[in-house]
N, C-alpha and C. Protein backbone atom coordinates (compact mmCIF):
# COMPACT_ATOMS: atom_id res chain seq x y z
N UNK A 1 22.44 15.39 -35.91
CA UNK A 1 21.57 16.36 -35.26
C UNK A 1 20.19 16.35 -35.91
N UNK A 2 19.24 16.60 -35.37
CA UNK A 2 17.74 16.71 -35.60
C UNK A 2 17.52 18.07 -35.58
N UNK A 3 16.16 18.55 -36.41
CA UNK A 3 16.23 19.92 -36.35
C UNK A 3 15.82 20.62 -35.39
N UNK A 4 15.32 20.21 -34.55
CA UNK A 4 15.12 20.93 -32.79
C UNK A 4 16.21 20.18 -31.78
N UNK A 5 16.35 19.10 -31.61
CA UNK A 5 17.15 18.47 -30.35
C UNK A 5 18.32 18.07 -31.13
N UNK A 6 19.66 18.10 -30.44
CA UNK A 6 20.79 17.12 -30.73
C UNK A 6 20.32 15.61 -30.23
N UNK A 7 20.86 14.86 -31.01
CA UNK A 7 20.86 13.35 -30.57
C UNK A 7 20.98 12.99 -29.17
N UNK A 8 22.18 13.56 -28.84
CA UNK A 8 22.05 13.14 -27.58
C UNK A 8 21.17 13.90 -26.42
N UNK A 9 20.56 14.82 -26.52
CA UNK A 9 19.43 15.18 -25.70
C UNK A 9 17.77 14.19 -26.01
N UNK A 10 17.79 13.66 -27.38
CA UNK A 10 17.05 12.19 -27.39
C UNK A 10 17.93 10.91 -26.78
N UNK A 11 18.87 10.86 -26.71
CA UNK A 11 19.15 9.79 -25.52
C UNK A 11 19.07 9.82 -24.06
N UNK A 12 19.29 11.29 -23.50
CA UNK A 12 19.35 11.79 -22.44
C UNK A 12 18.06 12.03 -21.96
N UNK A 13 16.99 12.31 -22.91
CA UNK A 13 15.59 12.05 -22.49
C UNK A 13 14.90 10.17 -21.75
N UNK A 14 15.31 9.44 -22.86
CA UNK A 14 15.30 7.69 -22.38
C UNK A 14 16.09 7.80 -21.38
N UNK A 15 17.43 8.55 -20.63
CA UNK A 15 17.67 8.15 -19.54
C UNK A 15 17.16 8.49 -18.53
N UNK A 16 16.49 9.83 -18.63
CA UNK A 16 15.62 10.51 -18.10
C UNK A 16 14.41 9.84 -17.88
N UNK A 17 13.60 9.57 -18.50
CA UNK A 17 12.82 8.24 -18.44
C UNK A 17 13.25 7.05 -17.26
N UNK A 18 14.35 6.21 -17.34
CA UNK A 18 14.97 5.17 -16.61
C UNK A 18 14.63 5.94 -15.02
N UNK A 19 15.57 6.97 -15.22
CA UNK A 19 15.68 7.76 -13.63
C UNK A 19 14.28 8.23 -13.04
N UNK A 20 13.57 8.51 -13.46
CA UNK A 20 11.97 8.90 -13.28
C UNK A 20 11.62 7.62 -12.65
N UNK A 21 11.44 6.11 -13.85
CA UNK A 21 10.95 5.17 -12.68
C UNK A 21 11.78 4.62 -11.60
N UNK A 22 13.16 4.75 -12.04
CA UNK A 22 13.66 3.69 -10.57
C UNK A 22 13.45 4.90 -9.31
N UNK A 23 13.44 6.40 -9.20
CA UNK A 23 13.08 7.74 -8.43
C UNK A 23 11.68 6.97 -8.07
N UNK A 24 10.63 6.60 -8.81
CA UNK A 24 8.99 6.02 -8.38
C UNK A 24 9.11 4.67 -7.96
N UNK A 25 9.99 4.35 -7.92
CA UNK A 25 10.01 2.71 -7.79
C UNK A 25 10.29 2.76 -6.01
N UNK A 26 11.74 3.56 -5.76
CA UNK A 26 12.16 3.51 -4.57
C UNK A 26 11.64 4.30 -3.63
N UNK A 27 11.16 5.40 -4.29
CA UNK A 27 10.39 6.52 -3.16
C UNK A 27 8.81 7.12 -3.54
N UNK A 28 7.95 5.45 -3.91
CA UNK A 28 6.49 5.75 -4.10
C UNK A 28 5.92 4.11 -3.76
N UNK A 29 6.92 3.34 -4.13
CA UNK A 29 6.48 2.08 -3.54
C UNK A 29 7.31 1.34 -2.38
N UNK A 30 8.56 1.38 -2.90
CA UNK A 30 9.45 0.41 -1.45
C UNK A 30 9.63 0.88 -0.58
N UNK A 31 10.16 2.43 -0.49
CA UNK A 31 9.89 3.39 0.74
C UNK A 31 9.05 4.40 0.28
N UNK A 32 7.99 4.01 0.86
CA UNK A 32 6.78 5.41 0.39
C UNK A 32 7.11 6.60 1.32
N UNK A 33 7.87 7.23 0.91
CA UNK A 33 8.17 8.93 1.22
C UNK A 33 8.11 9.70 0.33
N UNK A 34 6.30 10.10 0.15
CA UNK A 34 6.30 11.02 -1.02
C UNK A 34 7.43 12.39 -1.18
N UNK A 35 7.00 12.82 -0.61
CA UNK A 35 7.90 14.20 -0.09
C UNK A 35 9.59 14.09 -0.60
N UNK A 36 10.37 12.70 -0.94
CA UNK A 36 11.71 12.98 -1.11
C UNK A 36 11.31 12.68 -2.61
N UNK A 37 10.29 12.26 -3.04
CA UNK A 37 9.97 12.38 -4.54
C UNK A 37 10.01 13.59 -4.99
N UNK A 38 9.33 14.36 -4.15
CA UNK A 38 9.07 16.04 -4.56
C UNK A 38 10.58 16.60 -4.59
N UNK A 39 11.44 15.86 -3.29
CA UNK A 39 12.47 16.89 -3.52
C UNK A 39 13.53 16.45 -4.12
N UNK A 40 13.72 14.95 -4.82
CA UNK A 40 14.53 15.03 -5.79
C UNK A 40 13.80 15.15 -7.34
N UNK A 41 13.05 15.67 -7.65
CA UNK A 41 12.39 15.98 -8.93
C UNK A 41 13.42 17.44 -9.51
N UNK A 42 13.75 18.16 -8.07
CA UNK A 42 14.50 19.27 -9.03
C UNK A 42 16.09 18.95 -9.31
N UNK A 43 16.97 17.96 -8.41
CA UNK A 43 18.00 17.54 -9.11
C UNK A 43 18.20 16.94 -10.10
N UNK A 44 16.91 15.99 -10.30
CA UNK A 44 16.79 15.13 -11.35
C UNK A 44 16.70 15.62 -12.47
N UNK A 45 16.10 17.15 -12.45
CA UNK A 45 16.06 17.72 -13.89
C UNK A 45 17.36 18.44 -13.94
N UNK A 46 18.29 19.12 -13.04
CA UNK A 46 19.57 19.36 -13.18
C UNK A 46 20.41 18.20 -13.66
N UNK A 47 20.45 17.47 -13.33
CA UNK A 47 21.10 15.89 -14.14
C UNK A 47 20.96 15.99 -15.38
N UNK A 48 19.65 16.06 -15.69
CA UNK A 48 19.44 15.50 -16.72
C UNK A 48 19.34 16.54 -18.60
N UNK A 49 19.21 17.77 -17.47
CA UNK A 49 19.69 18.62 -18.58
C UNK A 49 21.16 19.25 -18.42
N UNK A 50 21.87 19.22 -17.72
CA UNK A 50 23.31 18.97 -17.76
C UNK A 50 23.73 18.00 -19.21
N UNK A 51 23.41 16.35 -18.63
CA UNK A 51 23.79 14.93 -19.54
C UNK A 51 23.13 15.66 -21.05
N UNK A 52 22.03 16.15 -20.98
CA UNK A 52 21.39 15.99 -22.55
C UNK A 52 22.95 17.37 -23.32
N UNK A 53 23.03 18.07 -22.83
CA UNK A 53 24.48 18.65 -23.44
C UNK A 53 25.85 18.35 -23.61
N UNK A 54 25.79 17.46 -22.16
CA UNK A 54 27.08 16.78 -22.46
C UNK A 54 27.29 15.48 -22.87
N UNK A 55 25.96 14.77 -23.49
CA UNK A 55 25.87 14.00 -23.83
C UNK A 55 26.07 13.89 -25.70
N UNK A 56 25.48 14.99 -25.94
CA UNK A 56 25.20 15.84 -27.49
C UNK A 56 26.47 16.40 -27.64
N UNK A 57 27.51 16.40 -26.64
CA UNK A 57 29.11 17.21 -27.00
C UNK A 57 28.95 18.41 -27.16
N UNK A 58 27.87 19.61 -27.32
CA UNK A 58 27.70 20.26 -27.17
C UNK A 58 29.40 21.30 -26.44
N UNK A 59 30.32 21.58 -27.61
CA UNK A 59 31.23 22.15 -27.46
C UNK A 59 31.12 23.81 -27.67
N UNK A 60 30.62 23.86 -28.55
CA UNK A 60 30.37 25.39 -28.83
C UNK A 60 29.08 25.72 -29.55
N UNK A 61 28.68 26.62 -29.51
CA UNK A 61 27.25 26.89 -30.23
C UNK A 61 26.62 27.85 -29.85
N UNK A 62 25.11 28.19 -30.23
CA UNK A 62 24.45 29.31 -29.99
C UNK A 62 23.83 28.42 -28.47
N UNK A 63 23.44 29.46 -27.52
CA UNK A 63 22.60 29.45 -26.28
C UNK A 63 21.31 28.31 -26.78
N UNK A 64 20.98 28.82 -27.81
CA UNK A 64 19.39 28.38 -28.14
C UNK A 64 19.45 27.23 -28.03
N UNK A 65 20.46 26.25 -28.60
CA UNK A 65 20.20 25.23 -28.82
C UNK A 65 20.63 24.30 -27.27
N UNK A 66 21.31 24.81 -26.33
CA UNK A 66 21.49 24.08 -25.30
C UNK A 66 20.35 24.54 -24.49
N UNK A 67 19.66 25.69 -24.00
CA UNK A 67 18.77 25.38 -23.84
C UNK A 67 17.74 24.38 -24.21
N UNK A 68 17.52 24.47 -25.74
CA UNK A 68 16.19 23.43 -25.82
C UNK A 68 16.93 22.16 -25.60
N UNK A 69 18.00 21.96 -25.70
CA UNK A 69 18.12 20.52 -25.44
C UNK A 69 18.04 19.78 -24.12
N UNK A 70 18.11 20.85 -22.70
CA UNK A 70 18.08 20.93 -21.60
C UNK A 70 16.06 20.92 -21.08
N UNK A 71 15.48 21.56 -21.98
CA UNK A 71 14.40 21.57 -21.61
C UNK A 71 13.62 20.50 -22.23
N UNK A 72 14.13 20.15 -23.50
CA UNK A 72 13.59 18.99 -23.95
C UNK A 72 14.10 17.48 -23.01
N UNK A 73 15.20 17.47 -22.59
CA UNK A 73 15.49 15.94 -22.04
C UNK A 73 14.07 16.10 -20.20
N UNK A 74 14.63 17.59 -20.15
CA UNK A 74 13.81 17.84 -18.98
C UNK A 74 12.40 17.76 -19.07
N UNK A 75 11.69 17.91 -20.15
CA UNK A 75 10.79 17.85 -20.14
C UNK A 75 9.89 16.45 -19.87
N UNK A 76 11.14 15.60 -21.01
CA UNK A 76 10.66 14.49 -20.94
C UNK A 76 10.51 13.53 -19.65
N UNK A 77 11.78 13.90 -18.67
CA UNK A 77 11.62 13.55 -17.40
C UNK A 77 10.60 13.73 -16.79
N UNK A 78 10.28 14.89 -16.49
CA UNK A 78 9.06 15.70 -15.92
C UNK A 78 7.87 15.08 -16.23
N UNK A 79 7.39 14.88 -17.63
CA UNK A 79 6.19 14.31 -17.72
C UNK A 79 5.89 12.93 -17.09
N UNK A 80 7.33 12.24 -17.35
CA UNK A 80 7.18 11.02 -16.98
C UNK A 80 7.40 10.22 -15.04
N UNK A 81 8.08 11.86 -14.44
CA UNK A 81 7.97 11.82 -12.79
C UNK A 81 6.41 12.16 -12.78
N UNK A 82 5.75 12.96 -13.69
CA UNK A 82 4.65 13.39 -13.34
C UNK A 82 3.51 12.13 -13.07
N UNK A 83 3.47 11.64 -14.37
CA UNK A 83 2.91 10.40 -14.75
C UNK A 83 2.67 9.36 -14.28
N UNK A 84 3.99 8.81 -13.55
CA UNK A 84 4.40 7.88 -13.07
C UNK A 84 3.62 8.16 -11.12
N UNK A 85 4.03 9.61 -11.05
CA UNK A 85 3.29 9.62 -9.79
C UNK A 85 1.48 9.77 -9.48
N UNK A 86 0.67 10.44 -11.01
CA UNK A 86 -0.40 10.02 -10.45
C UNK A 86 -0.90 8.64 -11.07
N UNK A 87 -0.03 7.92 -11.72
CA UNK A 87 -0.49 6.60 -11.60
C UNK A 87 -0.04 5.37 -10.45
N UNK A 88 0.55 5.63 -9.81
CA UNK A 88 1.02 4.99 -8.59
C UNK A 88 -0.50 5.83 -7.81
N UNK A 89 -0.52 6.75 -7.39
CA UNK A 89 -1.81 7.20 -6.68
C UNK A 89 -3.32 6.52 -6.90
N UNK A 90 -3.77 6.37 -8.70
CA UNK A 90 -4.61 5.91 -8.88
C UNK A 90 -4.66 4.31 -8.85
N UNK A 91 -3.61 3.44 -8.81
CA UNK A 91 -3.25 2.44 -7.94
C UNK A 91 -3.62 2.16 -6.76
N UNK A 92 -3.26 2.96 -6.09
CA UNK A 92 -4.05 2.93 -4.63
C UNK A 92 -5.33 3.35 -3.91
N UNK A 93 -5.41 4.43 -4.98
CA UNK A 93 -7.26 5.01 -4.78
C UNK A 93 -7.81 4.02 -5.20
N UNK A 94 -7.94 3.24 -6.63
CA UNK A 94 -8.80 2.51 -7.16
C UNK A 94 -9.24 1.08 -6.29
N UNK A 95 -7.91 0.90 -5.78
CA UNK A 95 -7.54 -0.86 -5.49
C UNK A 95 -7.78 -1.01 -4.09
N UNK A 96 -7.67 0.32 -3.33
CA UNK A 96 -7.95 0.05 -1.75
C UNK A 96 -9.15 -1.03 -1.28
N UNK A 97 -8.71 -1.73 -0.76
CA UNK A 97 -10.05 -2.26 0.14
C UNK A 97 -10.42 -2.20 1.59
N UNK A 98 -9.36 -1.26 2.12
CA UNK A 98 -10.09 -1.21 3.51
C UNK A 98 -9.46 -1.56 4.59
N UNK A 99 -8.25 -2.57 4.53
CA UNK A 99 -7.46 -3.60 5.19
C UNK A 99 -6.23 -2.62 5.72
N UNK A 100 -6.04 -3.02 6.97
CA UNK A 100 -5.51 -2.18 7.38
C UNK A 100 -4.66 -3.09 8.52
N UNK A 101 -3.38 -2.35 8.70
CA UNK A 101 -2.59 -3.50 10.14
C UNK A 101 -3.30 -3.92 10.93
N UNK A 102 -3.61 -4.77 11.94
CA UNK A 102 -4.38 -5.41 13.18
C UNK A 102 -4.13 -4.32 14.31
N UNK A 103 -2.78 -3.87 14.70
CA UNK A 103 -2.60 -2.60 15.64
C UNK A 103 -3.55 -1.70 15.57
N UNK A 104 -4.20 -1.26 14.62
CA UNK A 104 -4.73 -0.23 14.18
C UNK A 104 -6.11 -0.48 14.04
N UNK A 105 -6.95 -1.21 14.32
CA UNK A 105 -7.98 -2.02 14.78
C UNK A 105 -8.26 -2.83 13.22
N UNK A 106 -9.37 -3.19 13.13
CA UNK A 106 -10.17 -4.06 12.42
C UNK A 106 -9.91 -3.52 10.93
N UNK A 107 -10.05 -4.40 9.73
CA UNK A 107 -10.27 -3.51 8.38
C UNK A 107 -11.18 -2.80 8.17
N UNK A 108 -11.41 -1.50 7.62
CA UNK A 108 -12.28 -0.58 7.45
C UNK A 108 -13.54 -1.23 7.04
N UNK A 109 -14.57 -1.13 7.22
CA UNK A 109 -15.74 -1.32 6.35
C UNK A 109 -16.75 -0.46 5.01
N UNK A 110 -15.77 -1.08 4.04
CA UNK A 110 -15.95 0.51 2.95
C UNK A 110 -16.47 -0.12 1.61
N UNK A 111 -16.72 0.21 0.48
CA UNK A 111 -16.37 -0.17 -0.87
C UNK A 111 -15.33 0.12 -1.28
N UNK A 112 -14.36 -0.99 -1.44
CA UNK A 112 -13.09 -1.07 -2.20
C UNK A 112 -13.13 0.41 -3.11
N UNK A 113 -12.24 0.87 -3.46
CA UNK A 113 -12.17 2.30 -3.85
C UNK A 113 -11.83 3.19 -2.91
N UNK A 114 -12.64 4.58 -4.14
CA UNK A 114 -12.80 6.12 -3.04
C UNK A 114 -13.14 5.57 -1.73
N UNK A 115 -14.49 5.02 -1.76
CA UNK A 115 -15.15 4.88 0.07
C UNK A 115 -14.13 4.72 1.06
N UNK A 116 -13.07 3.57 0.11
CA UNK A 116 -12.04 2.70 1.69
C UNK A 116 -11.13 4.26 1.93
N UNK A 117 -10.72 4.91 0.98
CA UNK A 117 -9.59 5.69 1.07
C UNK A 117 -10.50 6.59 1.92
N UNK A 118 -11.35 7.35 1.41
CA UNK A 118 -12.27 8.55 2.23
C UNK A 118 -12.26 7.68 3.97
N UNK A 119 -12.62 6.20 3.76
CA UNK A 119 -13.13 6.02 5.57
C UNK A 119 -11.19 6.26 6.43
N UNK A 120 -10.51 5.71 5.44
CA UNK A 120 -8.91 5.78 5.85
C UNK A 120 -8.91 7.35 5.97
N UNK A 121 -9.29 8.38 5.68
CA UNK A 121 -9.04 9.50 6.02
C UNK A 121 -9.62 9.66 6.98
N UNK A 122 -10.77 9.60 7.13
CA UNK A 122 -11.81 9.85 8.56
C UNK A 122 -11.27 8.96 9.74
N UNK A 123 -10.64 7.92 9.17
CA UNK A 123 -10.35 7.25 10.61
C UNK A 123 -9.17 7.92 11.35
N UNK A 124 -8.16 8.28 10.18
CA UNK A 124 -6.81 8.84 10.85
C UNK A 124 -7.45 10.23 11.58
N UNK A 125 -8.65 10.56 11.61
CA UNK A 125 -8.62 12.36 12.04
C UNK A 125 -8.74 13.36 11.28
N UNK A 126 -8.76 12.92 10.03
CA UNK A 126 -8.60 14.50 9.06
C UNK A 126 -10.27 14.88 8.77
N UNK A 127 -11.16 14.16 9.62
CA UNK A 127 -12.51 14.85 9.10
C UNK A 127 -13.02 16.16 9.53
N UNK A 128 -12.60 16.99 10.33
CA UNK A 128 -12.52 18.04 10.44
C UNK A 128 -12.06 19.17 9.39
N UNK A 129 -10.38 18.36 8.76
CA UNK A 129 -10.32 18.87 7.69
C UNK A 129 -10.76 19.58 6.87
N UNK A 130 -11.12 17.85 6.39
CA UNK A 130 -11.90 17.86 4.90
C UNK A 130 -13.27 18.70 5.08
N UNK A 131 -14.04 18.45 6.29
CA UNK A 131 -15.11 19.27 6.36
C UNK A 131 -15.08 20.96 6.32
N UNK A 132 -13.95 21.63 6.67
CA UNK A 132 -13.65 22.60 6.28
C UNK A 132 -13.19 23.02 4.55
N UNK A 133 -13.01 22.08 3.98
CA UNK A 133 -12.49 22.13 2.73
C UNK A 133 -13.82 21.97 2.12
N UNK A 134 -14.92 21.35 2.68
CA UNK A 134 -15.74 21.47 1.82
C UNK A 134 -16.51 20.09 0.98
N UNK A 135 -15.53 18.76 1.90
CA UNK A 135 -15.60 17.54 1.68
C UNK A 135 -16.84 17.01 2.42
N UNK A 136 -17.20 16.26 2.38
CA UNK A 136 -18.79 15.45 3.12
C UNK A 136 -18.85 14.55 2.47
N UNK A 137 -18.60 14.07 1.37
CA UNK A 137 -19.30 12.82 0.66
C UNK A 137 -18.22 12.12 0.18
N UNK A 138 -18.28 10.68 -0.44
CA UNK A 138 -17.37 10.05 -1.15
C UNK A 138 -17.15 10.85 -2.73
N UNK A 139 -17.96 11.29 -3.18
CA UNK A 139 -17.73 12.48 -4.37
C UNK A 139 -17.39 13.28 -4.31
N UNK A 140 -17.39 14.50 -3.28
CA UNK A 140 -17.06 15.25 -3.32
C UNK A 140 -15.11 15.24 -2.72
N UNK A 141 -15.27 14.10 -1.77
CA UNK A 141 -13.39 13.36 -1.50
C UNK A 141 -12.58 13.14 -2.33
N UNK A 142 -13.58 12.25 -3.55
CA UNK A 142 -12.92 12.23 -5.17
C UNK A 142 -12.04 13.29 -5.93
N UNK A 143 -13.06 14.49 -5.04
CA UNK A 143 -12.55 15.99 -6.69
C UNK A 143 -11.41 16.39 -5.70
N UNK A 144 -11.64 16.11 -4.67
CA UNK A 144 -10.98 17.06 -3.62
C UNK A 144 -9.46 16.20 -3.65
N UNK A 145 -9.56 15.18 -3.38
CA UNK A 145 -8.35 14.15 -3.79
C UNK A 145 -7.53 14.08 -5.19
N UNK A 146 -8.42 13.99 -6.17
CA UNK A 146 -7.59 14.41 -7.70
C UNK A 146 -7.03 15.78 -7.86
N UNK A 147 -7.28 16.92 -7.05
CA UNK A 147 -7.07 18.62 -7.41
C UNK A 147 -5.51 18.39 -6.52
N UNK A 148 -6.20 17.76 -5.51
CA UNK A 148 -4.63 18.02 -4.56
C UNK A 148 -3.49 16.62 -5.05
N UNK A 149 -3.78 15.67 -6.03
CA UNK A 149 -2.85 14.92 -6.72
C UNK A 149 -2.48 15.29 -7.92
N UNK A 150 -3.23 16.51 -8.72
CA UNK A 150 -2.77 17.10 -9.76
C UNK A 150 -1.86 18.22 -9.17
N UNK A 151 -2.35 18.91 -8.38
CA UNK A 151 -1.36 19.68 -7.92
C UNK A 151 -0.10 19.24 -7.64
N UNK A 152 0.03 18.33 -6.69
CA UNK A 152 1.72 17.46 -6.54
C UNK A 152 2.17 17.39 -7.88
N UNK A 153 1.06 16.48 -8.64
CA UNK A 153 1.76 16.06 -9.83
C UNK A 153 2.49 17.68 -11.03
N UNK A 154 1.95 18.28 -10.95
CA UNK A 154 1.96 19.35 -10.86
C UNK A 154 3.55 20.17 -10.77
N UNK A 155 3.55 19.73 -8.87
CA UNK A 155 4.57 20.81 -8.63
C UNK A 155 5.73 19.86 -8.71
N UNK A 156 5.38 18.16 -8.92
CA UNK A 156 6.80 17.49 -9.74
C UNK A 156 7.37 18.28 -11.23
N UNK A 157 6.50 18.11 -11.64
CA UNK A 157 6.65 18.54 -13.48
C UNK A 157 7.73 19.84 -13.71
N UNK A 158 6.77 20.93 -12.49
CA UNK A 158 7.33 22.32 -12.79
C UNK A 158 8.74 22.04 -12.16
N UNK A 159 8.98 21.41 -11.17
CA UNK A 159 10.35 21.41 -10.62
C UNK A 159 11.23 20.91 -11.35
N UNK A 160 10.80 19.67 -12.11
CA UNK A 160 11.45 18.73 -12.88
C UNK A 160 11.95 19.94 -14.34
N UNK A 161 11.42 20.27 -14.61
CA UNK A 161 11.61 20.90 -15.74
C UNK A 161 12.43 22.17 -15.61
N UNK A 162 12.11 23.02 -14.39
CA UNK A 162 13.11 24.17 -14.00
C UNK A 162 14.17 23.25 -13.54
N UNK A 163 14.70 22.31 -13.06
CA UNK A 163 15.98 21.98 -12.89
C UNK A 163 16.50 21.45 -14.20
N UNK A 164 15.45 21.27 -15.64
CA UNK A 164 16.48 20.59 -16.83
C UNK A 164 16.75 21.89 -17.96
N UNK A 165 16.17 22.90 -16.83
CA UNK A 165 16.49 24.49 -17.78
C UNK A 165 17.81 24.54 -16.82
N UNK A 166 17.71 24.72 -15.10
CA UNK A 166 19.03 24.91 -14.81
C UNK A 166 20.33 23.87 -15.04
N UNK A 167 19.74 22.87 -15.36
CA UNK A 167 20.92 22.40 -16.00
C UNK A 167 21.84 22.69 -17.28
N UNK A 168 20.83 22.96 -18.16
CA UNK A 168 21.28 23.47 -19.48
C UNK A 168 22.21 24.46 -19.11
N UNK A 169 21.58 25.19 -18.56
CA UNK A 169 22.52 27.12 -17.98
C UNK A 169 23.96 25.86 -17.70
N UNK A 170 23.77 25.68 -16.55
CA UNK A 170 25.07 25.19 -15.90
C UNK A 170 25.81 24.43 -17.00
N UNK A 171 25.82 23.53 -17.73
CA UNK A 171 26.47 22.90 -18.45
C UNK A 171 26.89 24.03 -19.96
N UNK A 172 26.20 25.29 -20.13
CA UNK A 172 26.35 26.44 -21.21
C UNK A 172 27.73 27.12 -20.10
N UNK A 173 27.40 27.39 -18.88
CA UNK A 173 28.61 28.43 -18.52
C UNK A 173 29.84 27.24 -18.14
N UNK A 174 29.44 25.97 -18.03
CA UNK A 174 31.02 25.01 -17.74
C UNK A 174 31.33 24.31 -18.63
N UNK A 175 30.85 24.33 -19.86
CA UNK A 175 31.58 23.88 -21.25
C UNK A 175 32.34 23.91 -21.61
N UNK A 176 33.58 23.03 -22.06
CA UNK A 176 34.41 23.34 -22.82
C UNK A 176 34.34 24.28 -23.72
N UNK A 177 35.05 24.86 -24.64
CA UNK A 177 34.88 25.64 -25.87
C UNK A 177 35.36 24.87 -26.91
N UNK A 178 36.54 24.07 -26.77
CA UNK A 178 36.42 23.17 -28.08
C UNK A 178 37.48 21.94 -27.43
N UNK A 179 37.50 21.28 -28.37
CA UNK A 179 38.01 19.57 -28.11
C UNK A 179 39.42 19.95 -27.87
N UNK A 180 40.87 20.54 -28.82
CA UNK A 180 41.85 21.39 -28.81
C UNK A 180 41.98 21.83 -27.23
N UNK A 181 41.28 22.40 -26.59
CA UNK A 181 42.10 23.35 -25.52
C UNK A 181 41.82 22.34 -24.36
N UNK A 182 41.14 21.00 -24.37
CA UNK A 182 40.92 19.54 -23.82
C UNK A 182 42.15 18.75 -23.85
N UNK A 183 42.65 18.83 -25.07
CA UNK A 183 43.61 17.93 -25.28
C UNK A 183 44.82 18.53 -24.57
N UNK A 184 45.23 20.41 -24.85
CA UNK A 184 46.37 20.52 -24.28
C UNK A 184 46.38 20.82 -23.32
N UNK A 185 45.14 20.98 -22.29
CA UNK A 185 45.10 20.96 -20.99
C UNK A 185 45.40 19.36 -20.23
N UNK A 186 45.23 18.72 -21.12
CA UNK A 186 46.08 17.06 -20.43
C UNK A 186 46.64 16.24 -21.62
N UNK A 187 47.70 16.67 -21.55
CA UNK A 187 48.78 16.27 -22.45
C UNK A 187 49.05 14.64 -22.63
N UNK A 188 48.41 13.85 -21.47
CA UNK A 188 48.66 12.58 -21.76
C UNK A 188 47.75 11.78 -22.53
């Protein structure tokens, strides 16, 4: 044991980690459906602060410590769903050039960057939007684009992390109490 985390809530964090990118891998690049990112961010932290207790054996003990071990594996998830999602974003803000399916007419005519992404917004329709928001320029699309990708990133983290507190709870009220009443509950 370590003097804040059990061991295994530092292993359960690295798995936490693993699950964060293959979660960004499958639902930010191969199927881009942001939205099921958002909504498995809060099981993912139930997983994962569940494992960091039952990973640590966590048989009996004070509350305190399954909590933090639940919020620590969770945490670590969280930062790293967080992370992972506004760098996949700044991937695509930075790198855009403009190119777009043939269905959908011609490639944009932009500067690679903000410009291509801002003209990709104006082309789909949202300039009404943004003009209500307060958008007009490729700078001002910038702030307006990072506030509303911190925010996601954001409301990954907080979810991620309230599900590796509700995990902790859940794995504190379905714990064994000790190894003994394991064994004579299955005698083989």
């Amino acid at each position: 044991m370590s003097r804040l985390v059990d061991r295994g809530a530092i292993v359960a964090s690295y798995v936490g980690i693993g699950m964060a990118v293959v979660i960004a891998i499958s639902f930010l690049l191969v199927i881009p459906i942001e939205p099921v990112y958002w909504l498995l961010s809060l099981p993912a932290g139930l997983l994962i602060g569940y494992y960091a207790n039952a990973r640590s054996e966590r048989l009996s003990g004070r509350w305190r410590r399954i909590v933090v071990n639940g919020l620590f594996a969770g945490f670590v998830t969280a930062a790293t769903m967080a992370l992972i999602l506004l760098g996949v974003k700044a991937l695509f803000f930075y790198a855009d050039n403009g190119y777009r399916d043939a269905s959908l007419g011609p490639p944009l005519e932009c500067a690679a960057g903000p410009a291509c992404v801002y003209a990709r917004y104006l082309a789909a329709g949202r300039g009404p939007a943004l003009e209500a928001a307060g958008v007009r320029d490729v700078a001002s699309f910038t702030s307006f684009y990072w506030s509303q990708q911190g925010s996601s990133a954001g409301t990954v983290f907080g979810l991620t992390l309230a599900g590796g507190l509700g995990g902790a709870l859940a794995y504190g009220l379905a714990r064994p109490r000790s190894r003994r009443t394991d064994q004579a509950a299955d005698p083989a």
